[in-house]
ModelCIF file with pLDDT and N, C-alpha, C, O atoms, coordinates in Angstrom:
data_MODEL
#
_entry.id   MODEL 
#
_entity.id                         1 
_entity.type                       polymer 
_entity.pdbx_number_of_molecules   1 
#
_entity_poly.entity_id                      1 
_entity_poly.type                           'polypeptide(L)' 
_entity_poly.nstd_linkage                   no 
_entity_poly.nstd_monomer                   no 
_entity_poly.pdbx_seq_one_letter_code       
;(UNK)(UNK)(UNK)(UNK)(UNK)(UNK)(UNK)(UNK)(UNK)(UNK)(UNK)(UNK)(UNK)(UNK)(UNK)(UNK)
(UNK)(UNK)(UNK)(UNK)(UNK)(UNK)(UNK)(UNK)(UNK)(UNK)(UNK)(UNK)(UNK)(UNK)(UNK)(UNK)
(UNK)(UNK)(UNK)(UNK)(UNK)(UNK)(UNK)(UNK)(UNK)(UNK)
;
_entity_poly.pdbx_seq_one_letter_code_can   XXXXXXXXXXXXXXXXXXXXXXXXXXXXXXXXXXXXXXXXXX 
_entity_poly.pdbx_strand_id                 A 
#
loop_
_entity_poly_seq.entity_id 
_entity_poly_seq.num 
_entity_poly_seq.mon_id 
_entity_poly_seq.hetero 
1 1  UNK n 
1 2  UNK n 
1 3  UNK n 
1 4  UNK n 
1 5  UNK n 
1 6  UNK n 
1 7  UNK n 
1 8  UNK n 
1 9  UNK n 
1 10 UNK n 
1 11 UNK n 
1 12 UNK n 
1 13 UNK n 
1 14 UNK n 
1 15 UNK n 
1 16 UNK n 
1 17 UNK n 
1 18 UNK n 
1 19 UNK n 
1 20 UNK n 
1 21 UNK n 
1 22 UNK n 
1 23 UNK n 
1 24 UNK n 
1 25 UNK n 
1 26 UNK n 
1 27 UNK n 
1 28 UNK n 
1 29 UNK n 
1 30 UNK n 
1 31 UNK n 
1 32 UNK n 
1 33 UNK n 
1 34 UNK n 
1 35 UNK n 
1 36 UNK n 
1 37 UNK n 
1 38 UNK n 
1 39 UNK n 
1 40 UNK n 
1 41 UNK n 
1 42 UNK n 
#
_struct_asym.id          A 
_struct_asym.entity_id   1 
#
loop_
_ma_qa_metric.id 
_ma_qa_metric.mode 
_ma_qa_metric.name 
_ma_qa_metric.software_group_id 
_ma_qa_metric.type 
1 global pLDDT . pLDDT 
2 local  pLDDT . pLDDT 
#
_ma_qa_metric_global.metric_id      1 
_ma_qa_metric_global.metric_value   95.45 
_ma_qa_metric_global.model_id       1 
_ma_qa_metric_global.ordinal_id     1 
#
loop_
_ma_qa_metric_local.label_asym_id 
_ma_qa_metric_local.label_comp_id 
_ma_qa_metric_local.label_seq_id 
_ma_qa_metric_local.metric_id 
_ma_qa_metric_local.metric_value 
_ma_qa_metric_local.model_id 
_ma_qa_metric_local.ordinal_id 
A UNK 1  2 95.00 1 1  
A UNK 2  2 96.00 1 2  
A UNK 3  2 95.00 1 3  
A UNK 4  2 94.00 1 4  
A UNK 5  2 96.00 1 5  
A UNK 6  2 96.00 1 6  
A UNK 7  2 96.00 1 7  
A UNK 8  2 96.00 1 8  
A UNK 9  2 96.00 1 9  
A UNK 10 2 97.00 1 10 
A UNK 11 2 97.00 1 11 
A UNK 12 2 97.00 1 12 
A UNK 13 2 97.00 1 13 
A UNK 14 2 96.00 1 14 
A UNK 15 2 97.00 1 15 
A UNK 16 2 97.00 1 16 
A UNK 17 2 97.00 1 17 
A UNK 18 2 97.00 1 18 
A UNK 19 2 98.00 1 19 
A UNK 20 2 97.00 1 20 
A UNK 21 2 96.00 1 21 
A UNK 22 2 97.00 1 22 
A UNK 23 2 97.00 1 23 
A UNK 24 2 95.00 1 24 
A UNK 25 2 94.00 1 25 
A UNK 26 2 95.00 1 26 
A UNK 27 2 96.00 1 27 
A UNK 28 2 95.00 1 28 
A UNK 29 2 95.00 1 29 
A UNK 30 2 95.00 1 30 
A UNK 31 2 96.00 1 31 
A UNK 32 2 96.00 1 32 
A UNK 33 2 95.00 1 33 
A UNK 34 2 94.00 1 34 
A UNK 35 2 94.00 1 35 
A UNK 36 2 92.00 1 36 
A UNK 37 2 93.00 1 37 
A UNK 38 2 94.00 1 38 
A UNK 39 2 93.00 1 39 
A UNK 40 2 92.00 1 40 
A UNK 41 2 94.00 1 41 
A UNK 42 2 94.00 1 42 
#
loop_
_atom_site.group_PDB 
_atom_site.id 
_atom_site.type_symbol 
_atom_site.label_atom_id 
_atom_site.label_alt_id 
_atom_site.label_comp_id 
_atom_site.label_asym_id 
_atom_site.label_entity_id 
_atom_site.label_seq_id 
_atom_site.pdbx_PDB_ins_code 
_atom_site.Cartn_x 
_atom_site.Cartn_y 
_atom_site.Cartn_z 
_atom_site.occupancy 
_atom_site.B_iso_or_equiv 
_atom_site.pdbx_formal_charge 
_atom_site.auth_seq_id 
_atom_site.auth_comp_id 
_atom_site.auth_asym_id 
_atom_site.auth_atom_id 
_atom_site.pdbx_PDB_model_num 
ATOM 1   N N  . UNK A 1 1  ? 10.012 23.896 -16.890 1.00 95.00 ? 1  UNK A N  1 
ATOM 2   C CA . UNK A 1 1  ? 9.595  24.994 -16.006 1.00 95.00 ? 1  UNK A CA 1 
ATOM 3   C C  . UNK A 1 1  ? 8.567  25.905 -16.671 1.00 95.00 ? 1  UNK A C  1 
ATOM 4   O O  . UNK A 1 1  ? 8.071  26.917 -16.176 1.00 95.00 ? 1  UNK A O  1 
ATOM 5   N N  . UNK A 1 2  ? 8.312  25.342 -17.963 1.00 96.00 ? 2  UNK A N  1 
ATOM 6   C CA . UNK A 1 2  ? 7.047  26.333 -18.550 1.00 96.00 ? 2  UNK A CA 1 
ATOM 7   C C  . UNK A 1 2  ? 6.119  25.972 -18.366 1.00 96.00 ? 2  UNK A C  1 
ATOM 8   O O  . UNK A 1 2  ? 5.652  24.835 -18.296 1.00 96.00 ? 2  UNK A O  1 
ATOM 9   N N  . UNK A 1 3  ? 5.499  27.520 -18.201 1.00 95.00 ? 3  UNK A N  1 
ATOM 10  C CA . UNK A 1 3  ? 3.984  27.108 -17.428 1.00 95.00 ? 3  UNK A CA 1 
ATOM 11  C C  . UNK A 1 3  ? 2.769  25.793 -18.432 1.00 95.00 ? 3  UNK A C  1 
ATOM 12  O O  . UNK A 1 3  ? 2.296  26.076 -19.533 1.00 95.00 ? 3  UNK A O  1 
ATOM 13  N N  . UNK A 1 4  ? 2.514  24.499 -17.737 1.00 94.00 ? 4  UNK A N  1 
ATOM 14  C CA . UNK A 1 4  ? 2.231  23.994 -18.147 1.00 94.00 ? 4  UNK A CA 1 
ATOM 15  C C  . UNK A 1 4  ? 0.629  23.820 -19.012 1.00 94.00 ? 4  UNK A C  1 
ATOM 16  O O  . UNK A 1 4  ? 0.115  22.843 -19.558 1.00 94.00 ? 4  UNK A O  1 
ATOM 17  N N  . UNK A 1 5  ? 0.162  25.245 -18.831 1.00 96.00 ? 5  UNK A N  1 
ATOM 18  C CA . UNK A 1 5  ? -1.524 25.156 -19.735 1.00 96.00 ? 5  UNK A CA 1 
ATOM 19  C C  . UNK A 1 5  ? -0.602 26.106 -20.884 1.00 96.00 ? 5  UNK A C  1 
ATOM 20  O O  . UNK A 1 5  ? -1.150 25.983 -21.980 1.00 96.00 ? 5  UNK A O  1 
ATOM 21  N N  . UNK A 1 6  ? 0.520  26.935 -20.969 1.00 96.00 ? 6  UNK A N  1 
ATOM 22  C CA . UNK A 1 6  ? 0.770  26.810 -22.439 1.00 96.00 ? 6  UNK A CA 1 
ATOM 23  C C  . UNK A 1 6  ? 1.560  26.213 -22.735 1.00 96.00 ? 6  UNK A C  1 
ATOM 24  O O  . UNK A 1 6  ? 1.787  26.610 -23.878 1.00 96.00 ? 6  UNK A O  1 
ATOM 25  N N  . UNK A 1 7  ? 2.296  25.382 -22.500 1.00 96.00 ? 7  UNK A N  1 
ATOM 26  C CA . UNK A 1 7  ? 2.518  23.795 -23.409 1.00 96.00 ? 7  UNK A CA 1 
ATOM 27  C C  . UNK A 1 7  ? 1.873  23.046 -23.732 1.00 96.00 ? 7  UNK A C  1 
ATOM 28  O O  . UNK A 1 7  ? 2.160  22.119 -24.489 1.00 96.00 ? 7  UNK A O  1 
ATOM 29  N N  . UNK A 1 8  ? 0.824  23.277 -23.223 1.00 96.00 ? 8  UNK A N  1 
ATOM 30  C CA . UNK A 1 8  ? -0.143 22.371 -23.528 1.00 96.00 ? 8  UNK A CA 1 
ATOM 31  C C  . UNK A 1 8  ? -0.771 22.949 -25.279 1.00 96.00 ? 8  UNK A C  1 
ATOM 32  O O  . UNK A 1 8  ? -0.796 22.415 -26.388 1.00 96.00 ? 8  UNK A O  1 
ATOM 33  N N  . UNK A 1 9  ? -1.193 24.256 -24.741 1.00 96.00 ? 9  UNK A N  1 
ATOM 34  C CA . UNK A 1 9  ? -1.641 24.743 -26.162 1.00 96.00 ? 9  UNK A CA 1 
ATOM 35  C C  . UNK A 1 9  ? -0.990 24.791 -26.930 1.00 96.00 ? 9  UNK A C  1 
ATOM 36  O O  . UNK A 1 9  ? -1.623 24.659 -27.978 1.00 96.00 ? 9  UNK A O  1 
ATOM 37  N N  . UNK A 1 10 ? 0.515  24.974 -27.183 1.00 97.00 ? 10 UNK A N  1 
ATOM 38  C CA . UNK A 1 10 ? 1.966  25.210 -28.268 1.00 97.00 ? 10 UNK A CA 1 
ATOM 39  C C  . UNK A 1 10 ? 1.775  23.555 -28.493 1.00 97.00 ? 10 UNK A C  1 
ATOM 40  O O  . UNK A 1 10 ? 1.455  23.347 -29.663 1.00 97.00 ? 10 UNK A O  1 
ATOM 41  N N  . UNK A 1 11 ? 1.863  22.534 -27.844 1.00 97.00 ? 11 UNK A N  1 
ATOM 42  C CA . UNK A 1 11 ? 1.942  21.094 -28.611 1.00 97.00 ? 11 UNK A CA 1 
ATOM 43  C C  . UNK A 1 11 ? 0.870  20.460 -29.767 1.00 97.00 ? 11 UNK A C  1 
ATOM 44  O O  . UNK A 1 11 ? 0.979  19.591 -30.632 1.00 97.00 ? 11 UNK A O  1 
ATOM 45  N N  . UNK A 1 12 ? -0.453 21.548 -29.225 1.00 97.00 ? 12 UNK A N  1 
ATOM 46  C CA . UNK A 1 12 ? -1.262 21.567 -29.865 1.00 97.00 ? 12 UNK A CA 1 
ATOM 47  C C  . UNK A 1 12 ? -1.530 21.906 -31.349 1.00 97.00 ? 12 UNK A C  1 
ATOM 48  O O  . UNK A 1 12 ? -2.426 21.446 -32.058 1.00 97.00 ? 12 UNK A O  1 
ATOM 49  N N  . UNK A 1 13 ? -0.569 22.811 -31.680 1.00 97.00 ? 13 UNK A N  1 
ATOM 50  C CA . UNK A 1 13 ? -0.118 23.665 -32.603 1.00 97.00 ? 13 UNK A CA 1 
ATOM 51  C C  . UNK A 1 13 ? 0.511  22.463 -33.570 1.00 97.00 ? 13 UNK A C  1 
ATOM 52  O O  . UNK A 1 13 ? 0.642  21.312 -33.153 1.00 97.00 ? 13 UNK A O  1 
ATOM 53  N N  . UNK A 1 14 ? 0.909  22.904 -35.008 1.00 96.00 ? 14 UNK A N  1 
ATOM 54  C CA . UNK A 1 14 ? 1.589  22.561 -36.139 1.00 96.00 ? 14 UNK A CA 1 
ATOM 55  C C  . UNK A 1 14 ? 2.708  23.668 -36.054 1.00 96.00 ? 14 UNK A C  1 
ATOM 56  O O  . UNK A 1 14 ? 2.275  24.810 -36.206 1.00 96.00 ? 14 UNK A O  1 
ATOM 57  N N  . UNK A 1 15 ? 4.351  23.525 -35.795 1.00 97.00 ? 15 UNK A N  1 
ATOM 58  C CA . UNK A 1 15 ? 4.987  22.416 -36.227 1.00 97.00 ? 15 UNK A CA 1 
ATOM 59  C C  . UNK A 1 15 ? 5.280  21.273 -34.610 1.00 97.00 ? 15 UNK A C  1 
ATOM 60  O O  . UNK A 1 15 ? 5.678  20.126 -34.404 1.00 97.00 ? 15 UNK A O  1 
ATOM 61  N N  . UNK A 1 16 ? 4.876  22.251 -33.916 1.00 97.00 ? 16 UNK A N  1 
ATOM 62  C CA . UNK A 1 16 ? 5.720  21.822 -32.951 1.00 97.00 ? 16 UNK A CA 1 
ATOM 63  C C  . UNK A 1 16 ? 4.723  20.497 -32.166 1.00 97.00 ? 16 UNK A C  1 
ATOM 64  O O  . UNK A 1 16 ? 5.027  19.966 -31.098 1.00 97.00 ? 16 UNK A O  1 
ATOM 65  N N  . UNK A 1 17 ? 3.428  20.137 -33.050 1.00 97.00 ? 17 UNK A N  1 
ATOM 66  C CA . UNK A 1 17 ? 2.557  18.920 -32.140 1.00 97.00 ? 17 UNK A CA 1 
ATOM 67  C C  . UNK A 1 17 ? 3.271  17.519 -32.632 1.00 97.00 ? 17 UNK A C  1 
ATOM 68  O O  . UNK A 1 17 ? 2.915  16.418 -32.213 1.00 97.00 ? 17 UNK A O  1 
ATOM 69  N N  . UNK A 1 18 ? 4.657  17.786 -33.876 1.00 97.00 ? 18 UNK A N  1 
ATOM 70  C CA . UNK A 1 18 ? 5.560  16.384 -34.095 1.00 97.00 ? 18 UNK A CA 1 
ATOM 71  C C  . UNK A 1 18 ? 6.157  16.029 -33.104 1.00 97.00 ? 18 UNK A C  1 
ATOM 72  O O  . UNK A 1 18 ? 6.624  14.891 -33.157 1.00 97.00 ? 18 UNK A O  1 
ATOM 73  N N  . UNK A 1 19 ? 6.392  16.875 -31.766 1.00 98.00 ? 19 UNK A N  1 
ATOM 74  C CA . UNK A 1 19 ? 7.308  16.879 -30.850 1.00 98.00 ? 19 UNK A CA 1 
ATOM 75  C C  . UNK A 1 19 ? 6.441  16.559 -29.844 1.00 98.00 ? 19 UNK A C  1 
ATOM 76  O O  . UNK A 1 19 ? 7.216  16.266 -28.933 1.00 98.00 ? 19 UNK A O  1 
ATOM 77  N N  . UNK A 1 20 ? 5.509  16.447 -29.488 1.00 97.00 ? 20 UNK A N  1 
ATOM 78  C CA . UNK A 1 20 ? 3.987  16.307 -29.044 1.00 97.00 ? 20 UNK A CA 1 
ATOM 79  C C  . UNK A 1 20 ? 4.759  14.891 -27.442 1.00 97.00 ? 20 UNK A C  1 
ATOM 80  O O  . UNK A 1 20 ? 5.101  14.886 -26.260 1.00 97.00 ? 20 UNK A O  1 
ATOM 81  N N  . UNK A 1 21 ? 4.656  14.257 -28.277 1.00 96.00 ? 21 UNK A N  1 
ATOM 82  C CA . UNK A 1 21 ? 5.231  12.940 -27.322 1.00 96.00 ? 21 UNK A CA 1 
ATOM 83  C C  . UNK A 1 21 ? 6.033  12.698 -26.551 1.00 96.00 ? 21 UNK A C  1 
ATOM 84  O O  . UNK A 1 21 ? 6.033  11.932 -25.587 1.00 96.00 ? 21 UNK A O  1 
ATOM 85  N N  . UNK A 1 22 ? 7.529  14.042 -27.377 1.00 97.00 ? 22 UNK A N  1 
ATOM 86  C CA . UNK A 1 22 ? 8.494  13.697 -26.234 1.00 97.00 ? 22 UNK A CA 1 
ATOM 87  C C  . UNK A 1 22 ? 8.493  14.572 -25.393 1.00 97.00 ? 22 UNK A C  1 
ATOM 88  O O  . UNK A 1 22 ? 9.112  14.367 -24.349 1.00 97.00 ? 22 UNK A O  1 
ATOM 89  N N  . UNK A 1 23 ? 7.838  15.740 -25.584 1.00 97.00 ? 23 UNK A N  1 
ATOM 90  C CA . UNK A 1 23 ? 7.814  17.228 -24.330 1.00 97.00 ? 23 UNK A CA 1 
ATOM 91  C C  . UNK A 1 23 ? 6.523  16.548 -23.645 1.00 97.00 ? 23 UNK A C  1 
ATOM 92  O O  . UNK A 1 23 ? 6.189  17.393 -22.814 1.00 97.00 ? 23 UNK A O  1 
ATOM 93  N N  . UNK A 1 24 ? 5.559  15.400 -23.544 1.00 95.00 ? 24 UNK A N  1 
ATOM 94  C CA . UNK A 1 24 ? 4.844  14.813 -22.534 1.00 95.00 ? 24 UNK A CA 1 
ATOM 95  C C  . UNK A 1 24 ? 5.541  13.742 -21.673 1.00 95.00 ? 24 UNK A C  1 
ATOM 96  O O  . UNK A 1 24 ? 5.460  13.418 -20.489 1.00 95.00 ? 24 UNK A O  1 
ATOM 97  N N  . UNK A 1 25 ? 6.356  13.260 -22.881 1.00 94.00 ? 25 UNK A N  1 
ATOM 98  C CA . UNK A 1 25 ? 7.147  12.217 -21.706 1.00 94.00 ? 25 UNK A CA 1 
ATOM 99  C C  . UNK A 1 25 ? 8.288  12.763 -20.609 1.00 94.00 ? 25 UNK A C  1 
ATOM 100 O O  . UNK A 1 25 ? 8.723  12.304 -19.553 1.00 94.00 ? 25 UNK A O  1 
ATOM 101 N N  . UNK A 1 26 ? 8.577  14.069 -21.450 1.00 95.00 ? 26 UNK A N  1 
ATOM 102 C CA . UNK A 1 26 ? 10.101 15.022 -20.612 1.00 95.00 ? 26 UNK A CA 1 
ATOM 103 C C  . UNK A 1 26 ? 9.115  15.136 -18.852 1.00 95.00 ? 26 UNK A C  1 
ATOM 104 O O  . UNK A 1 26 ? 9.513  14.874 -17.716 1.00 95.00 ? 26 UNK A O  1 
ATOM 105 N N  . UNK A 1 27 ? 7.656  15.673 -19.388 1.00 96.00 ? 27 UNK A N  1 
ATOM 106 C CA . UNK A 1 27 ? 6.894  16.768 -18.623 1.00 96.00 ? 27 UNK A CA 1 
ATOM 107 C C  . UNK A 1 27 ? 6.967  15.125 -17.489 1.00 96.00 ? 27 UNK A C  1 
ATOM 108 O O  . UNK A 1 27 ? 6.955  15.392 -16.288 1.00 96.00 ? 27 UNK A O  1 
ATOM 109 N N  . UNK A 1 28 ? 6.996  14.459 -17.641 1.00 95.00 ? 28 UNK A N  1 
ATOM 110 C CA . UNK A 1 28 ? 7.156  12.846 -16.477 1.00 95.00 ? 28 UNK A CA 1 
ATOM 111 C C  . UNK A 1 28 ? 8.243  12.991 -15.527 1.00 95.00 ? 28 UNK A C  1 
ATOM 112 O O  . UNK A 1 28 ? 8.309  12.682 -14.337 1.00 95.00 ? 28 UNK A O  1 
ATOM 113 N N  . UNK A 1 29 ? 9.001  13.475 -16.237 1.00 95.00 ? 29 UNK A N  1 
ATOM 114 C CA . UNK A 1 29 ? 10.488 13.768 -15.168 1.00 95.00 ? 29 UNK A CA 1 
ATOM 115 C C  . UNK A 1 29 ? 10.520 15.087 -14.268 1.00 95.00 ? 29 UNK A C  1 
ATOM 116 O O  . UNK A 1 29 ? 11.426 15.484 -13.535 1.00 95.00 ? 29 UNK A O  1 
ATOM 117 N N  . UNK A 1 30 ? 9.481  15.558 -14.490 1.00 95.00 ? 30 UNK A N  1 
ATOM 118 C CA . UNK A 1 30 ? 9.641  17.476 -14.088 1.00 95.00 ? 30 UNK A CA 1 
ATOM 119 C C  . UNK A 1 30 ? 9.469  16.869 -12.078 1.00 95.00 ? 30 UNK A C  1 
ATOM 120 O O  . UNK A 1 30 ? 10.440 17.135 -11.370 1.00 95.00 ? 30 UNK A O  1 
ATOM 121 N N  . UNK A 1 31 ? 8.452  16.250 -11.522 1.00 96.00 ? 31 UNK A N  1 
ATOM 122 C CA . UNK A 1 31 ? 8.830  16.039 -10.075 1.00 96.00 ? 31 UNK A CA 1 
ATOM 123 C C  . UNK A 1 31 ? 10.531 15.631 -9.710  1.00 96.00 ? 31 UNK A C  1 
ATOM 124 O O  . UNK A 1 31 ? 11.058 16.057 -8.682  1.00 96.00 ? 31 UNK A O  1 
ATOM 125 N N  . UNK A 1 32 ? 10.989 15.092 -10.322 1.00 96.00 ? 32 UNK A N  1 
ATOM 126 C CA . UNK A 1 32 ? 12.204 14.306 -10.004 1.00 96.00 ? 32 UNK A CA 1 
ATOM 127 C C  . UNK A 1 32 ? 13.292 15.317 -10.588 1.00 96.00 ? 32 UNK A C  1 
ATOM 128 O O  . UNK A 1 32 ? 14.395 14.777 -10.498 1.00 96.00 ? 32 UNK A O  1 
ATOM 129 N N  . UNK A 1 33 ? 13.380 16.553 -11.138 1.00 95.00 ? 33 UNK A N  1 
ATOM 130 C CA . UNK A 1 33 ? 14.165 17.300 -11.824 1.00 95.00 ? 33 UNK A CA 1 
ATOM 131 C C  . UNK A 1 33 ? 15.203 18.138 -10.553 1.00 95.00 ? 33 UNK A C  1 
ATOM 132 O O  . UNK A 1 33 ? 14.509 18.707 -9.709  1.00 95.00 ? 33 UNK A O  1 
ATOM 133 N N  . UNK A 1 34 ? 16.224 18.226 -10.407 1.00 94.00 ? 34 UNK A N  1 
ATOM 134 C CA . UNK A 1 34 ? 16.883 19.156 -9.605  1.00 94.00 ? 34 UNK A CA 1 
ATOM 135 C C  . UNK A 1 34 ? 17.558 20.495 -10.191 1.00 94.00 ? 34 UNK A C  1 
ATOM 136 O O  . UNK A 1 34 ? 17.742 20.621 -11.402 1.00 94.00 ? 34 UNK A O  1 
ATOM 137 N N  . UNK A 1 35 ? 17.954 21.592 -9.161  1.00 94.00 ? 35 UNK A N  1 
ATOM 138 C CA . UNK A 1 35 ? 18.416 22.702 -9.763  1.00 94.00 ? 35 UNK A CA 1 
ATOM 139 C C  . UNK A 1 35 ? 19.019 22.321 -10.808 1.00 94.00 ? 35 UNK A C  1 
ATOM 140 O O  . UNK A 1 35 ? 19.192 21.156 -11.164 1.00 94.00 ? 35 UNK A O  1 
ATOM 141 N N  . UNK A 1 36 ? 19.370 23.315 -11.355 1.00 92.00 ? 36 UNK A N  1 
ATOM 142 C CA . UNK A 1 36 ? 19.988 23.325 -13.011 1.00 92.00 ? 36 UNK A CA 1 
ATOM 143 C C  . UNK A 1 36 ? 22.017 23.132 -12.471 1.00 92.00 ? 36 UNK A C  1 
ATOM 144 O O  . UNK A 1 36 ? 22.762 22.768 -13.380 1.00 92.00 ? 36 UNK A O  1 
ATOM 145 N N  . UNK A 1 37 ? 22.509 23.338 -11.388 1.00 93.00 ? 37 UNK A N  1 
ATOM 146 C CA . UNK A 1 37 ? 23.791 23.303 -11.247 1.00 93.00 ? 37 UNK A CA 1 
ATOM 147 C C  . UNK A 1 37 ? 23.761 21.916 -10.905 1.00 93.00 ? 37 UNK A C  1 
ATOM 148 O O  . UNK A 1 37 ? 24.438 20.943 -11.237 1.00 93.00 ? 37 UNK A O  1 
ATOM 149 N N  . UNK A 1 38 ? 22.774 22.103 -10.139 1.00 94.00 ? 38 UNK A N  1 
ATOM 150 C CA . UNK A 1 38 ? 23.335 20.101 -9.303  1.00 94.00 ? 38 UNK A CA 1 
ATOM 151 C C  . UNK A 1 38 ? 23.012 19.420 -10.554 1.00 94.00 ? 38 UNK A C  1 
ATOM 152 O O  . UNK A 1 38 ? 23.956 18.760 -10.990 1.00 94.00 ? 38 UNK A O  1 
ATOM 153 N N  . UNK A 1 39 ? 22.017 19.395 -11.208 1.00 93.00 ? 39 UNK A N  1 
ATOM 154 C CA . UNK A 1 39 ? 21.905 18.336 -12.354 1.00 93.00 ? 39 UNK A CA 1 
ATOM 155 C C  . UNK A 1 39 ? 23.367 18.510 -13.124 1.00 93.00 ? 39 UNK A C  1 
ATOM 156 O O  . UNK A 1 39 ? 24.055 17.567 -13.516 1.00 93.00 ? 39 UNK A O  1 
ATOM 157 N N  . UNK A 1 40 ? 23.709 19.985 -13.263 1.00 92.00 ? 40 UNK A N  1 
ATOM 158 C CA . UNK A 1 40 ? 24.848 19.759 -13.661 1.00 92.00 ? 40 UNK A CA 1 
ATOM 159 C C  . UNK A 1 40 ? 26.473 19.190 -13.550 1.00 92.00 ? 40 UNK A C  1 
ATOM 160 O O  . UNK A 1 40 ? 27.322 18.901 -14.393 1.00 92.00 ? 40 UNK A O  1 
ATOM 161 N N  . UNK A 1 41 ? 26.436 19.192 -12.126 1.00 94.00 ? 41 UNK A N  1 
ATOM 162 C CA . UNK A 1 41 ? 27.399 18.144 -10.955 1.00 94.00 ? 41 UNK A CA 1 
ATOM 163 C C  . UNK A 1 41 ? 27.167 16.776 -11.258 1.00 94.00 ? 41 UNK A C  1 
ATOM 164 O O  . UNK A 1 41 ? 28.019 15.943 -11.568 1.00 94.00 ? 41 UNK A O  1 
ATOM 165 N N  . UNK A 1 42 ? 25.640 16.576 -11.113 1.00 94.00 ? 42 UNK A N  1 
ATOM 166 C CA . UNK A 1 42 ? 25.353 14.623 -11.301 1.00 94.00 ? 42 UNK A CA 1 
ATOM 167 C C  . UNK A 1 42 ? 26.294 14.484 -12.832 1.00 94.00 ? 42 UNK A C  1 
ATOM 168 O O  . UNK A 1 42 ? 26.417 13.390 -13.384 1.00 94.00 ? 42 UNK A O  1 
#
């Protein structure tokens, strides 16, 4: 849910551009994501 032009710039960054790959692959699931309770029900 973070605004996605600064994630973009924070991945960009040292330490956090090691993590680079999986907060792009997470950012794949964000259409298909439901409220935070129902995900928590599934």
């Amino acid at each position: 849910r973070l605004d996605d032009a600064r994630v973009d710039a924070l991945v960009a960054q040292a330490p956090l551009s090691r993590y680079r790959p999986w907060i792009e692959d997470l950012r794949k699931d964000k259409p298909f994501q439901l409220e935070d309770r129902i995900e928590e029900l599934f």
